[in-house]
N, C-alpha and C. Protein backbone atom coordinates (compact mmCIF):
# COMPACT_ATOMS: atom_id res chain seq x y z
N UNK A 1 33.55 2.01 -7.94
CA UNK A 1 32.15 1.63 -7.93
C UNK A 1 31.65 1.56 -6.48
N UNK A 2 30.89 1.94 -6.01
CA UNK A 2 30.07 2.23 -4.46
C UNK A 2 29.16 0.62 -4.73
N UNK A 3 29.28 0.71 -3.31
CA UNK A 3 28.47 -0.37 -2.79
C UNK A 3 27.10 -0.70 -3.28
N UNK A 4 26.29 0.50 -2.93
CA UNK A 4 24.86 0.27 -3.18
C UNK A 4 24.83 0.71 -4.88
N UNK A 5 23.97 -0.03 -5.85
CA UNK A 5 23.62 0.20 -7.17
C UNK A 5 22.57 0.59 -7.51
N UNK A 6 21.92 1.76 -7.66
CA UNK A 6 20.51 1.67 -7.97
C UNK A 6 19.77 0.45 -8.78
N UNK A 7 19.33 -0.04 -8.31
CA UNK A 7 18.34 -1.28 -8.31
C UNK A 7 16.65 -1.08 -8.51
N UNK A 8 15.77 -1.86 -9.58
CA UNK A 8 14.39 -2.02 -9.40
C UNK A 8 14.44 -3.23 -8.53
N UNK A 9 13.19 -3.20 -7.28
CA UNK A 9 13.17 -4.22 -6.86
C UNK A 9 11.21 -4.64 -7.12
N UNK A 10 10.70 -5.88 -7.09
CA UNK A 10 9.51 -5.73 -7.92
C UNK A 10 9.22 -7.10 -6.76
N UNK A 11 7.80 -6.81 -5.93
CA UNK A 11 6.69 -8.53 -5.72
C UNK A 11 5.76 -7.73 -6.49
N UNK A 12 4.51 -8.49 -6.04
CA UNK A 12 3.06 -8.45 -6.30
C UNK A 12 2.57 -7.41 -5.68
N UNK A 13 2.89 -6.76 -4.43
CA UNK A 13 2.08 -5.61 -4.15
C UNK A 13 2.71 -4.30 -4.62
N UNK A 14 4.12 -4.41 -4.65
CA UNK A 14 4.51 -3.27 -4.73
C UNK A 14 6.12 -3.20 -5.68
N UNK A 15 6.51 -2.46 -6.13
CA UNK A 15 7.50 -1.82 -7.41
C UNK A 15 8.42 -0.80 -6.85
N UNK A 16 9.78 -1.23 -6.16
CA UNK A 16 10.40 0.11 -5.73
C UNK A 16 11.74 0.49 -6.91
N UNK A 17 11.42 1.73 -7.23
CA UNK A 17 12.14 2.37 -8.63
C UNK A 17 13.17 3.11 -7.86
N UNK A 18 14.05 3.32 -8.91
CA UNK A 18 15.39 4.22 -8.32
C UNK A 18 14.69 5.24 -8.47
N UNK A 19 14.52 6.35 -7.52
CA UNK A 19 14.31 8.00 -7.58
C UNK A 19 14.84 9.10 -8.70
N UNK A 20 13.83 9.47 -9.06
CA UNK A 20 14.07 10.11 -10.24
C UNK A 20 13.30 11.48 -10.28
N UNK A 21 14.21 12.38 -10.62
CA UNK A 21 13.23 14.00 -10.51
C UNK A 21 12.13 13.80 -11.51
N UNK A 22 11.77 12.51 -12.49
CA UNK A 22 10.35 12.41 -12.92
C UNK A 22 9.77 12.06 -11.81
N UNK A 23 9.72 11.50 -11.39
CA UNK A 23 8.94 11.27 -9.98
C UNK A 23 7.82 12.03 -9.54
N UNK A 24 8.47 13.70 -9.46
CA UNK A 24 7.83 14.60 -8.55
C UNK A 24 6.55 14.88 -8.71
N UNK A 25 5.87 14.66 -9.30
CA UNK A 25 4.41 14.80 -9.64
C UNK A 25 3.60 13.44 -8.77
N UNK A 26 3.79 12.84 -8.87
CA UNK A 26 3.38 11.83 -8.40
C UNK A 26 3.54 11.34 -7.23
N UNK A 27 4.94 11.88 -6.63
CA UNK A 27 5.21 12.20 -5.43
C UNK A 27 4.80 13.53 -4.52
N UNK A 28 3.91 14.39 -4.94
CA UNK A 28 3.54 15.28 -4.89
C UNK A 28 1.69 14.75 -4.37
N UNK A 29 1.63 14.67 -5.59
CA UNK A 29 0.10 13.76 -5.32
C UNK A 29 -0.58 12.81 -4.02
N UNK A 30 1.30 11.70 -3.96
CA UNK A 30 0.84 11.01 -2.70
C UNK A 30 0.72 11.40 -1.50
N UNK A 31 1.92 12.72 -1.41
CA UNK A 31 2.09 12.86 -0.08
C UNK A 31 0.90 14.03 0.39
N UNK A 32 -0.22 14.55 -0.69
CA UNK A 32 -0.98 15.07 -0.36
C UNK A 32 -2.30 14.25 0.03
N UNK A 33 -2.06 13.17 0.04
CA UNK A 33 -3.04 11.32 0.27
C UNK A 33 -2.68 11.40 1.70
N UNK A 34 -3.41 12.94 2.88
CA UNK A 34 -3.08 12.67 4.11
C UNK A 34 -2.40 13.50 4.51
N UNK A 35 -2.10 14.22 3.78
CA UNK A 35 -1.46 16.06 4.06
C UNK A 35 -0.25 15.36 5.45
N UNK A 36 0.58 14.18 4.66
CA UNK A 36 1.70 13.25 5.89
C UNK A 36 2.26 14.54 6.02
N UNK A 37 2.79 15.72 5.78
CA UNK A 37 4.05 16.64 6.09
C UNK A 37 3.36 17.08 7.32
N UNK A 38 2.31 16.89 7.42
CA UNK A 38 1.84 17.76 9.11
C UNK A 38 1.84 16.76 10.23
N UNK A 39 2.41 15.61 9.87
CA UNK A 39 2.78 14.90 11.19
C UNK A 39 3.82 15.41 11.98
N UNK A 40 3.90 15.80 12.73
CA UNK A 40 4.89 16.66 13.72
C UNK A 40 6.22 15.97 13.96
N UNK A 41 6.04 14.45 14.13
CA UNK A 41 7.26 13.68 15.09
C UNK A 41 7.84 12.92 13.18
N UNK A 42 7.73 13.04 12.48
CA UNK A 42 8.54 12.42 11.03
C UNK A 42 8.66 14.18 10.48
N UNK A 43 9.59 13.60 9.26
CA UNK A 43 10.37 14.20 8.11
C UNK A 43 9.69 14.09 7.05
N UNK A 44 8.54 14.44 6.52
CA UNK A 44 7.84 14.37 5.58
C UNK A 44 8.02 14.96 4.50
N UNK A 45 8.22 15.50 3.40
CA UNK A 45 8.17 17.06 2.69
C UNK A 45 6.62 17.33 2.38
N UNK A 46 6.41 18.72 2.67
CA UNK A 46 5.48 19.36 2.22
C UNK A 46 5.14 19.25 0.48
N UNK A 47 4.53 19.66 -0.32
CA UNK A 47 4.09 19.24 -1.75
C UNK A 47 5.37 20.28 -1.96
N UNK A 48 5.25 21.33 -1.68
CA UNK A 48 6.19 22.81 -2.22
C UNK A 48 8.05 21.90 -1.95
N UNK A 49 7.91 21.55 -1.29
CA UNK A 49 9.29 20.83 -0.77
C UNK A 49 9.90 19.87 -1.68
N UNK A 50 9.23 19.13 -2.38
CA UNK A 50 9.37 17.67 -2.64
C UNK A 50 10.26 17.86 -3.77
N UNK A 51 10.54 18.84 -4.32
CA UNK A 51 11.38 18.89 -5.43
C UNK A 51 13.01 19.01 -4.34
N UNK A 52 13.10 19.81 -3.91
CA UNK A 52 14.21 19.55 -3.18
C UNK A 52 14.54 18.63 -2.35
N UNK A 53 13.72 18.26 -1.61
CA UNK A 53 13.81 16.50 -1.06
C UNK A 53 14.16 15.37 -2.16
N UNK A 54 13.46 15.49 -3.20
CA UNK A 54 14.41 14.65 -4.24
C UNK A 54 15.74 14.96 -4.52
N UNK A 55 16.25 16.66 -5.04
CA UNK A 55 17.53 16.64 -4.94
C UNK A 55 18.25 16.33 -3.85
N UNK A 56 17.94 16.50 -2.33
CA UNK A 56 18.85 16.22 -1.46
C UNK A 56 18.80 15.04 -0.91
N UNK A 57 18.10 13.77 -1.79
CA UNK A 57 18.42 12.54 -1.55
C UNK A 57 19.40 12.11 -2.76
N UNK A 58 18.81 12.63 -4.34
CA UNK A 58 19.78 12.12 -5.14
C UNK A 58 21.51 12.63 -4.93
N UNK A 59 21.62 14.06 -4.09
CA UNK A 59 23.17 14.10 -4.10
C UNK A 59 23.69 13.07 -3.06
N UNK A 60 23.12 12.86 -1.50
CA UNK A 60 23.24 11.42 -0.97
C UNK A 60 23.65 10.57 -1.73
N UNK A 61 23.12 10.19 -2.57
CA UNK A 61 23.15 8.53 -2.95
C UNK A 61 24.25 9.18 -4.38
N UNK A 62 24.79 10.44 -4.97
CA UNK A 62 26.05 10.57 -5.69
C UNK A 62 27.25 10.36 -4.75
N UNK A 63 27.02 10.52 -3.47
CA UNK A 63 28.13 10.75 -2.34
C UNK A 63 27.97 9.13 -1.85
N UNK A 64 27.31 8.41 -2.39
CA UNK A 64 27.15 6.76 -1.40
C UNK A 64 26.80 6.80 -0.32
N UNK A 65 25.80 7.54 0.23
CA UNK A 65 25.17 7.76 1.46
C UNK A 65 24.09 7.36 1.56
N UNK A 66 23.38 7.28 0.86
CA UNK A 66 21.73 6.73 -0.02
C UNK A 66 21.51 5.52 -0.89
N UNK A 67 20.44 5.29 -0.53
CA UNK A 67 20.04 4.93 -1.93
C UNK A 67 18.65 4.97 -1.89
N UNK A 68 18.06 5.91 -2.93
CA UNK A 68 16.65 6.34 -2.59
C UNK A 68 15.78 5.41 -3.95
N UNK A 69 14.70 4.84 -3.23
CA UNK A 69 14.17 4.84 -4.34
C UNK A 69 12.38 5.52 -3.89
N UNK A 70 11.69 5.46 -5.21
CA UNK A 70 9.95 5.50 -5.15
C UNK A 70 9.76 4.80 -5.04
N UNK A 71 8.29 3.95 -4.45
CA UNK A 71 7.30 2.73 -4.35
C UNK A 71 5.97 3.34 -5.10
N UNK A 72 6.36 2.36 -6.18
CA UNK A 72 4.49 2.14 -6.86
C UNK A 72 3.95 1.08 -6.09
N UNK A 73 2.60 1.38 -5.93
CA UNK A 73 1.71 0.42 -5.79
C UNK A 73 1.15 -0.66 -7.42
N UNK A 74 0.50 -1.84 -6.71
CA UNK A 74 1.00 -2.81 -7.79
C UNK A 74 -0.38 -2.24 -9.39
N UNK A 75 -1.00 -1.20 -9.07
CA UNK A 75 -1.64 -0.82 -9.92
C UNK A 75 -0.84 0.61 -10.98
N UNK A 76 0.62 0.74 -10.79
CA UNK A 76 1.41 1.46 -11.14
C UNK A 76 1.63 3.13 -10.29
N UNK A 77 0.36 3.55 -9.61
CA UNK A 77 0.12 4.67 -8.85
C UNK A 77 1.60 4.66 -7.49
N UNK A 78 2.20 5.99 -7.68
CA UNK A 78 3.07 6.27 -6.89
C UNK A 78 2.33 6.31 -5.60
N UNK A 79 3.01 5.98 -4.47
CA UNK A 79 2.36 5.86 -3.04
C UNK A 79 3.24 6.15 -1.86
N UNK A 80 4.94 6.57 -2.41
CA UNK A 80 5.58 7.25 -1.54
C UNK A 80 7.41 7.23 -1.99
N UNK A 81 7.83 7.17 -1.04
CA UNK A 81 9.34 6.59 -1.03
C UNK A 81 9.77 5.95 0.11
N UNK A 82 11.25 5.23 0.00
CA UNK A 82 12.18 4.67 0.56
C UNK A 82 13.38 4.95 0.39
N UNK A 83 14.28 4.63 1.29
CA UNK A 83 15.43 4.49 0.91
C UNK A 83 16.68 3.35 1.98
N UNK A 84 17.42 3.55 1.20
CA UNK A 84 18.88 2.89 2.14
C UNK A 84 19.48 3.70 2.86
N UNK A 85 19.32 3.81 3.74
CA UNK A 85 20.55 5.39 4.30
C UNK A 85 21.34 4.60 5.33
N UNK A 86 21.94 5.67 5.67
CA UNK A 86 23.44 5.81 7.06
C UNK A 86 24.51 4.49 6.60
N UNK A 87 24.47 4.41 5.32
CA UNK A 87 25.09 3.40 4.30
C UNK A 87 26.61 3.09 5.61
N UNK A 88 27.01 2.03 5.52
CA UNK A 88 28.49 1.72 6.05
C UNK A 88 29.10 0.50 5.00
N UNK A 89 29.27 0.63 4.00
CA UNK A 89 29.61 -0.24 3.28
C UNK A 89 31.33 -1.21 3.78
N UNK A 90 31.78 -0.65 4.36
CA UNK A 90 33.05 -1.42 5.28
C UNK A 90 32.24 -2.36 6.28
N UNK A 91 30.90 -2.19 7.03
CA UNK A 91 30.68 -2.90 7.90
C UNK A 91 29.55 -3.66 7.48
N UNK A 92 29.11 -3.62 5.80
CA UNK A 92 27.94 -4.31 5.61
C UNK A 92 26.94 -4.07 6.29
N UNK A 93 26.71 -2.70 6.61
CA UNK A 93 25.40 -2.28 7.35
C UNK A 93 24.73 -1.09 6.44
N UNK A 94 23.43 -1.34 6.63
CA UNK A 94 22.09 0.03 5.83
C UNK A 94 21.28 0.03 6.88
N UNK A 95 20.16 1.04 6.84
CA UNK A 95 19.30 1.31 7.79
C UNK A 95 18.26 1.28 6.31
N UNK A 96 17.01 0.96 6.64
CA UNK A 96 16.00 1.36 6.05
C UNK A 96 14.83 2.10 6.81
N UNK A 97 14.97 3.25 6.14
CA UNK A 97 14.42 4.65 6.86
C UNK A 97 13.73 5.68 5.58
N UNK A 98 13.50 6.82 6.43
CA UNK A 98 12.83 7.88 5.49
C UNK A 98 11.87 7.40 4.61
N UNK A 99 11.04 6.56 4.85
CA UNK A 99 9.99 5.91 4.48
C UNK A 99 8.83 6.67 4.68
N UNK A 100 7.92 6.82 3.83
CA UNK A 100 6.36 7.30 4.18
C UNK A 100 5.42 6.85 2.50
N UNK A 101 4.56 6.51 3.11
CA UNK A 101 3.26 6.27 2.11
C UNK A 101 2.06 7.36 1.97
N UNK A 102 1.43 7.28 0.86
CA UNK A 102 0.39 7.87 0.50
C UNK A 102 -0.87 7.06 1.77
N UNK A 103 -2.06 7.76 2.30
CA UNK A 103 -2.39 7.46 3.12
C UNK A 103 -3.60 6.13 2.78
N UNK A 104 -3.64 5.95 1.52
CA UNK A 104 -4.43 5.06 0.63
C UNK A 104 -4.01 3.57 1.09
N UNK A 105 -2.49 4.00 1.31
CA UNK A 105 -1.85 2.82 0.54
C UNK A 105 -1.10 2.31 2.01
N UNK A 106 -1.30 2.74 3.19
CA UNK A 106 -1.20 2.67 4.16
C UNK A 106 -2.44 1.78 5.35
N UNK A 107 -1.71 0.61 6.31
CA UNK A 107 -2.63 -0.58 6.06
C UNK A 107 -2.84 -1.51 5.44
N UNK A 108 -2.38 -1.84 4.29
CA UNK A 108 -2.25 -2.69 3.05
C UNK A 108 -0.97 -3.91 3.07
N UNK A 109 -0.89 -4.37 2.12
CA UNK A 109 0.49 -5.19 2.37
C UNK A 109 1.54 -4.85 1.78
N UNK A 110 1.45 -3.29 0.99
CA UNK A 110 2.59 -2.68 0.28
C UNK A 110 3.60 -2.27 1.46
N UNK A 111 3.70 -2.59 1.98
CA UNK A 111 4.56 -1.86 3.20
C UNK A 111 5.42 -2.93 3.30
N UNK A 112 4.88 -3.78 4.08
CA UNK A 112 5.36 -5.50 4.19
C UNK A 112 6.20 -6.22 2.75
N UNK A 113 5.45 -5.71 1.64
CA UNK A 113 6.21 -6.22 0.32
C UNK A 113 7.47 -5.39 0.10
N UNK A 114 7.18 -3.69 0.71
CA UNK A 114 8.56 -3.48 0.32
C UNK A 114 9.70 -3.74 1.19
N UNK A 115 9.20 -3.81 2.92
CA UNK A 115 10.61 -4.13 3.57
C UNK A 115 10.86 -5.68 3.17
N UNK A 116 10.29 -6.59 2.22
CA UNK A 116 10.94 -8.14 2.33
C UNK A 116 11.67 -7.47 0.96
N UNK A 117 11.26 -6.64 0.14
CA UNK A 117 11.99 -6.64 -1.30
C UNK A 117 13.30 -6.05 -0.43
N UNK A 118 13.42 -5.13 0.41
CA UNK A 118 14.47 -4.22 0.68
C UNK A 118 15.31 -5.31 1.48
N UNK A 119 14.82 -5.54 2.05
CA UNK A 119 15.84 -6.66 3.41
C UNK A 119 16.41 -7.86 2.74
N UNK A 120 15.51 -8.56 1.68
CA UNK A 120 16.38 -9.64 0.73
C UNK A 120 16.95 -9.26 0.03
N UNK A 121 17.48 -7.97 -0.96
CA UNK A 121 18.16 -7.34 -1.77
C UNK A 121 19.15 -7.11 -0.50
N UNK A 122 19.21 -6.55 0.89
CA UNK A 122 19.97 -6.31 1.85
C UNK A 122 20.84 -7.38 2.16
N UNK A 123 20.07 -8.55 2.15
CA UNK A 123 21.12 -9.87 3.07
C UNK A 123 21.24 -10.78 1.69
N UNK A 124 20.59 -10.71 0.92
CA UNK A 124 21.33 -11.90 -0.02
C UNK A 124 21.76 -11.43 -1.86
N UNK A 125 21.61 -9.73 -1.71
CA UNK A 125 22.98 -9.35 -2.44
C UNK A 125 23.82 -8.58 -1.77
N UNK A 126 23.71 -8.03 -1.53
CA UNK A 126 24.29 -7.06 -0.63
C UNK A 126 25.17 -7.59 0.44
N UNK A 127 24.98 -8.57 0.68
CA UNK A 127 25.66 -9.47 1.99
C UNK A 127 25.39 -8.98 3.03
N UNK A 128 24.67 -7.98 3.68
CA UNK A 128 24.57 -7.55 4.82
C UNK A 128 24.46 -8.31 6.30
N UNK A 129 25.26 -7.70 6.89
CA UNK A 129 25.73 -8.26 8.38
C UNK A 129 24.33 -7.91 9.47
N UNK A 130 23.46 -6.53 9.01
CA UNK A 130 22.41 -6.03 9.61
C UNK A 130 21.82 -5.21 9.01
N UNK A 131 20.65 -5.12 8.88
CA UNK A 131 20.22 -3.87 8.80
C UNK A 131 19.37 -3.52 9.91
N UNK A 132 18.87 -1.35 9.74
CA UNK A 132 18.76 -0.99 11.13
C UNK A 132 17.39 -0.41 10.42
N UNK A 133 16.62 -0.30 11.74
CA UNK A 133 15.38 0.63 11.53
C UNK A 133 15.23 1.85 12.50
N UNK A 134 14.69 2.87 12.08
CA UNK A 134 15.00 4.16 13.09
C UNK A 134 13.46 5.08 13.25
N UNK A 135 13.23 4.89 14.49
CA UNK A 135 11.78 6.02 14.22
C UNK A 135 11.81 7.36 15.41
N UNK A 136 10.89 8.19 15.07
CA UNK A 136 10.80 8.89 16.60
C UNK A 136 10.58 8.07 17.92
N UNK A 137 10.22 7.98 19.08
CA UNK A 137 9.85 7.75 19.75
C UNK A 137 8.34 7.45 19.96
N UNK A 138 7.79 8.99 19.57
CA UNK A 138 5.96 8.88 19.55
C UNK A 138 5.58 8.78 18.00
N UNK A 139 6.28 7.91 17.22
CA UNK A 139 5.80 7.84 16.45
C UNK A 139 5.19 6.09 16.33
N UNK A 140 4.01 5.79 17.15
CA UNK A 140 3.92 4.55 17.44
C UNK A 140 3.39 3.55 16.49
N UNK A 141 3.01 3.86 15.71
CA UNK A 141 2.63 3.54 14.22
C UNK A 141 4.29 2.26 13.67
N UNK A 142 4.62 3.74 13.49
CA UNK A 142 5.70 3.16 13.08
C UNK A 142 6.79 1.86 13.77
N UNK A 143 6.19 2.42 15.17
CA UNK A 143 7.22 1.22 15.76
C UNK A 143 6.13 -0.05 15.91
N UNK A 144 5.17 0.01 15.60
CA UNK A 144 4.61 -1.19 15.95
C UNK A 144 5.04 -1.95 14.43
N UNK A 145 4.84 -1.05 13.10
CA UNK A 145 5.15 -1.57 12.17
C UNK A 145 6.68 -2.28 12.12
N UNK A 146 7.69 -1.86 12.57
CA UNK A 146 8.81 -2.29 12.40
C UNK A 146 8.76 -3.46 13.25
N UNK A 147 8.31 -3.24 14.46
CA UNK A 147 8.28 -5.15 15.36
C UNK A 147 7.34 -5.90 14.81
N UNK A 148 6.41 -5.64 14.09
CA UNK A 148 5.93 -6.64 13.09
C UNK A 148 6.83 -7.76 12.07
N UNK A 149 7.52 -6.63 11.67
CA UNK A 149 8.77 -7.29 11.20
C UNK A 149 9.75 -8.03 11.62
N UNK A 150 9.91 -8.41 12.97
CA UNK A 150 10.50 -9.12 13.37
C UNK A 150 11.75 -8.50 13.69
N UNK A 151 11.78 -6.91 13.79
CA UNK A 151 12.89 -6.55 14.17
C UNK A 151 13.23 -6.71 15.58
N UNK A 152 14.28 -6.50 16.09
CA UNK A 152 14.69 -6.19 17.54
C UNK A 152 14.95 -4.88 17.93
N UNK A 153 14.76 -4.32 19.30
CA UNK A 153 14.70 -3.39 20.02
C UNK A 153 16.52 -3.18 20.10
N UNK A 154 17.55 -2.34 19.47
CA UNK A 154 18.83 -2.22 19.70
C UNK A 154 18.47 -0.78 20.86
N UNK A 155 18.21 0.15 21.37
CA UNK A 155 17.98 0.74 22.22
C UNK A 155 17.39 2.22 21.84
N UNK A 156 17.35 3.07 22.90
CA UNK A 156 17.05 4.71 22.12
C UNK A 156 18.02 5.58 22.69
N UNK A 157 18.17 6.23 21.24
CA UNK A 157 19.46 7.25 21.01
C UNK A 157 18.54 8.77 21.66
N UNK A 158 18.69 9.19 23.31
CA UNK A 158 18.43 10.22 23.77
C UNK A 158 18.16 11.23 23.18
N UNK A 159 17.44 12.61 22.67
CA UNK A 159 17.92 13.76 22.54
C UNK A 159 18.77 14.06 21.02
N UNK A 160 18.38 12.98 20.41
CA UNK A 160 18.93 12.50 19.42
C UNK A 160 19.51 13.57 17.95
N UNK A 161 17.93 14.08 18.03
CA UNK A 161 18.15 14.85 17.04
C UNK A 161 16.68 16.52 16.89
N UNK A 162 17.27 17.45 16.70
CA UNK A 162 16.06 18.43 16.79
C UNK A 162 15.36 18.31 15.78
N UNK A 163 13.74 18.60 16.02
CA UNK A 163 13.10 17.90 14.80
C UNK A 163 12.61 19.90 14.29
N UNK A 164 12.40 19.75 13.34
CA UNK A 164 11.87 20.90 12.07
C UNK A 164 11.07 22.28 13.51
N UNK A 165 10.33 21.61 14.30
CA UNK A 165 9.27 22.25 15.23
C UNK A 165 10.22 23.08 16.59
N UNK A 166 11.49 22.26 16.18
CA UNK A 166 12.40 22.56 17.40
C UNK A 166 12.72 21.66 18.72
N UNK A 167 11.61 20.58 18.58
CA UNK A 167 11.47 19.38 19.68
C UNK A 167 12.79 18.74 19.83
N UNK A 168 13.30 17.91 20.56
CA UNK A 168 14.25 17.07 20.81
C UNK A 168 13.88 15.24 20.32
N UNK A 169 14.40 14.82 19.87
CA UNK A 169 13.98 13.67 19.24
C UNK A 169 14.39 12.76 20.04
N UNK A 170 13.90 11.64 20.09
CA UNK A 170 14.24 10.14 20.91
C UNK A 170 14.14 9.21 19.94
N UNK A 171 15.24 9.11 19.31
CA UNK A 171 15.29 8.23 18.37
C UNK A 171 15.40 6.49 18.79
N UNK A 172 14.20 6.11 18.21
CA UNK A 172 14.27 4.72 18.76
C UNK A 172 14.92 3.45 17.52
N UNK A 173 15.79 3.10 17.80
CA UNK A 173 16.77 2.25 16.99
C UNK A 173 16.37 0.43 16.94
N UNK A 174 16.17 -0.47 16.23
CA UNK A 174 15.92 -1.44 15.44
C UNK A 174 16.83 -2.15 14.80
N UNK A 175 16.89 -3.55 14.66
CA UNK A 175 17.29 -4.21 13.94
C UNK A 175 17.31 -5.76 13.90
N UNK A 176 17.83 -6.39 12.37
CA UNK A 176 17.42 -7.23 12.11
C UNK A 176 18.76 -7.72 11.51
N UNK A 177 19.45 -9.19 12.20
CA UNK A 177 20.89 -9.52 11.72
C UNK A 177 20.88 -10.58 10.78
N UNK A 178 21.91 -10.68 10.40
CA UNK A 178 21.84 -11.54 9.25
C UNK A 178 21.04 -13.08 9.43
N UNK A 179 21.97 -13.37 10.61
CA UNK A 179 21.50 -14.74 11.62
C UNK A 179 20.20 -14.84 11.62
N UNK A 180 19.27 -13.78 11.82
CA UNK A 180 17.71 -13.90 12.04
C UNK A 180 17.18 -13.79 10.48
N UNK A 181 17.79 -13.32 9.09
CA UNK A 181 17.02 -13.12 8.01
C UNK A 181 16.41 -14.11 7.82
N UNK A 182 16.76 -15.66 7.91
CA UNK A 182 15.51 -16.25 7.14
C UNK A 182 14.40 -16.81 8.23
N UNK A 183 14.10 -16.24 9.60
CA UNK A 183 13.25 -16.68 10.05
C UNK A 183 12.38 -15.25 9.70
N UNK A 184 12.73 -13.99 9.72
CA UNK A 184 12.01 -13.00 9.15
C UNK A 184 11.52 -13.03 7.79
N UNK A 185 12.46 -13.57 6.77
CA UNK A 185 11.84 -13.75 5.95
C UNK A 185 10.87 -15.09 5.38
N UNK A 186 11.16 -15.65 6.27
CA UNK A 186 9.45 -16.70 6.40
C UNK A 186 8.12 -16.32 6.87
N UNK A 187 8.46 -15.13 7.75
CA UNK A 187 7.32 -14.63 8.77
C UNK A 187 6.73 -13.14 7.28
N UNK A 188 7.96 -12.33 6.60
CA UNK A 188 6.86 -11.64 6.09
C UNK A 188 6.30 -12.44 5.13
N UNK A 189 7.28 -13.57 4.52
CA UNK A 189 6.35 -14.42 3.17
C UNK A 189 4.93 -14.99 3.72
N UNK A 190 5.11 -15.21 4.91
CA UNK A 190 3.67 -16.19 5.63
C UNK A 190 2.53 -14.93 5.52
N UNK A 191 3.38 -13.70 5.42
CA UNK A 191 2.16 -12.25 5.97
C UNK A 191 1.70 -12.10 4.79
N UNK A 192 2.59 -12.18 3.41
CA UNK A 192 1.91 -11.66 2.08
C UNK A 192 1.40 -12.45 1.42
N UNK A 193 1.00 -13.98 1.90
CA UNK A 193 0.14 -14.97 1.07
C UNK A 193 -0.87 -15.50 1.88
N UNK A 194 -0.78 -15.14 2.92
CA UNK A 194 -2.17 -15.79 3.80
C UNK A 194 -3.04 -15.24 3.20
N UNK A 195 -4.39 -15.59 3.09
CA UNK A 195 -5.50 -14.74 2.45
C UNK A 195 -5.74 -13.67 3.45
N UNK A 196 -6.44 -12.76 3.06
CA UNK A 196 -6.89 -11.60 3.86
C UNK A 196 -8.72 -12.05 3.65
C-alpha cells in the first residue's frame, strides 16, 4: 500500500476530488477561463493537451509519485487542479505544486481553502515532517501567493529546469515544517472567515 491514498478533501470554498479522465471536459473549460497555457514561465496544458496531462499525472500517482487531484469551486464548477508531487514517503515529505485555476476563480479564497485542505491532510494525516512549494522565478503571482501562506524562502534551485519555450528555469523553492503548521494554520483559518 503507498503512502499517499487518493482522498476527497472538502471546506466551504472549495472540493478537491481525486483526478479522473471524467474530469476532462471541465478541465478543458477552465483552463480556457484565461487561455492559462500561454503563460510562458508555468506548465499549463493547452485544451488539446489536457487529456494527456491527465494520463501523465494518473500513471505518477500508479508509480506513488503523485497524487493528483481536481478543485471544484464551492458551486460544483471545475476551476482547475492540484496535486502532491516529488512524493518522499521515507522522509515524510510532498511538495504541493502543478497547481493552476480557472481565471474566474482566481483572487478568491478557493486557493487559500485548498492549500489549508492540502497542508492539514499533509501534517495531521499524513504526518508530514514538511511540505515544499515550487514556482518559476518570474512567476510573481505565485510567489507572493505562497508567502501569504506563511511559507518560508528554502532557496533557488539555478538553471533548474528547461521550460517548453527552451528558457532556463530558476526554480524558486518554499516551505512549511511541521513545527510551524499550527501557526499557519491559524493564519489561513483567520484568512477564510474574516468577512470580506
Amino acid at each position: 500500500m503507498t503512502w499517499l491514498q487518493p482522498v476527497v478533501l472538502e471546506g466551504r470554498h472549495a472540493r478537491l476530488e481525486p483526478l479522473s479522465p471524467a474530469h476532462h471536459d471541465g478541465l478543458v473549460a477552465a483552463v480556457k477561463d484565461g487561455e492559462l497555457w500561454n503563460l510562458w514561465y508555468t506548465f499549463i496544458p493547452a485544451p488539446e493537451k489536457m487529456a494527456a496531462e491527465i494520463e501523465r499525472r494518473l500513471g505518477l500517482q500508479k508509480a506513488g509519485a503523485m497524487l493528483p487531484f481536481t478543485v471544484r469551486q464551492s458551486d460544483g464548477t471545475i476551476a482547475g487542479m492540484t496535486t502532491y508531487m516529488n512524493v518522499d514517503a521515507a522522509n515524510r515529505r510532498v511538495e504541493i505544486g502543478s497547481t493552476w485555476y480557472r481565471g474566474a476563480a482566481q483572487r478568491t479564497p478557493l486557493n487559500t481553502q485548498c492549500k489549508l485542505l492540502l497542508l492539514r491532510h499533509a501534517f495531521e494525516t499524513l504526518d508530514c515532517i514538511a511540505v515544499e512549494f515550487r514556482t518559476h522565478f518570474f512567476n510573481h503571482a505565485s510567489r507572493r501567493g505562497i508567502e501569504r501562506l506563511g511559507a518560508k524562502l528554502d532557496g533557488v534551485l539555478r538553471s533548474h529546469q528547461i521550460a517548453p519555450n527552451g528558457t532556463l528555469r530558476d526554480t524558486v523553492v518554499y516551505s512549511i515544517t511541521a513545527a510551524e503548521w499550527p501557526t499557519v494554520k491559524a493564519h489561513l483559518t483567520f484568512q477564510l472567515e474574516k468577512p470580506r
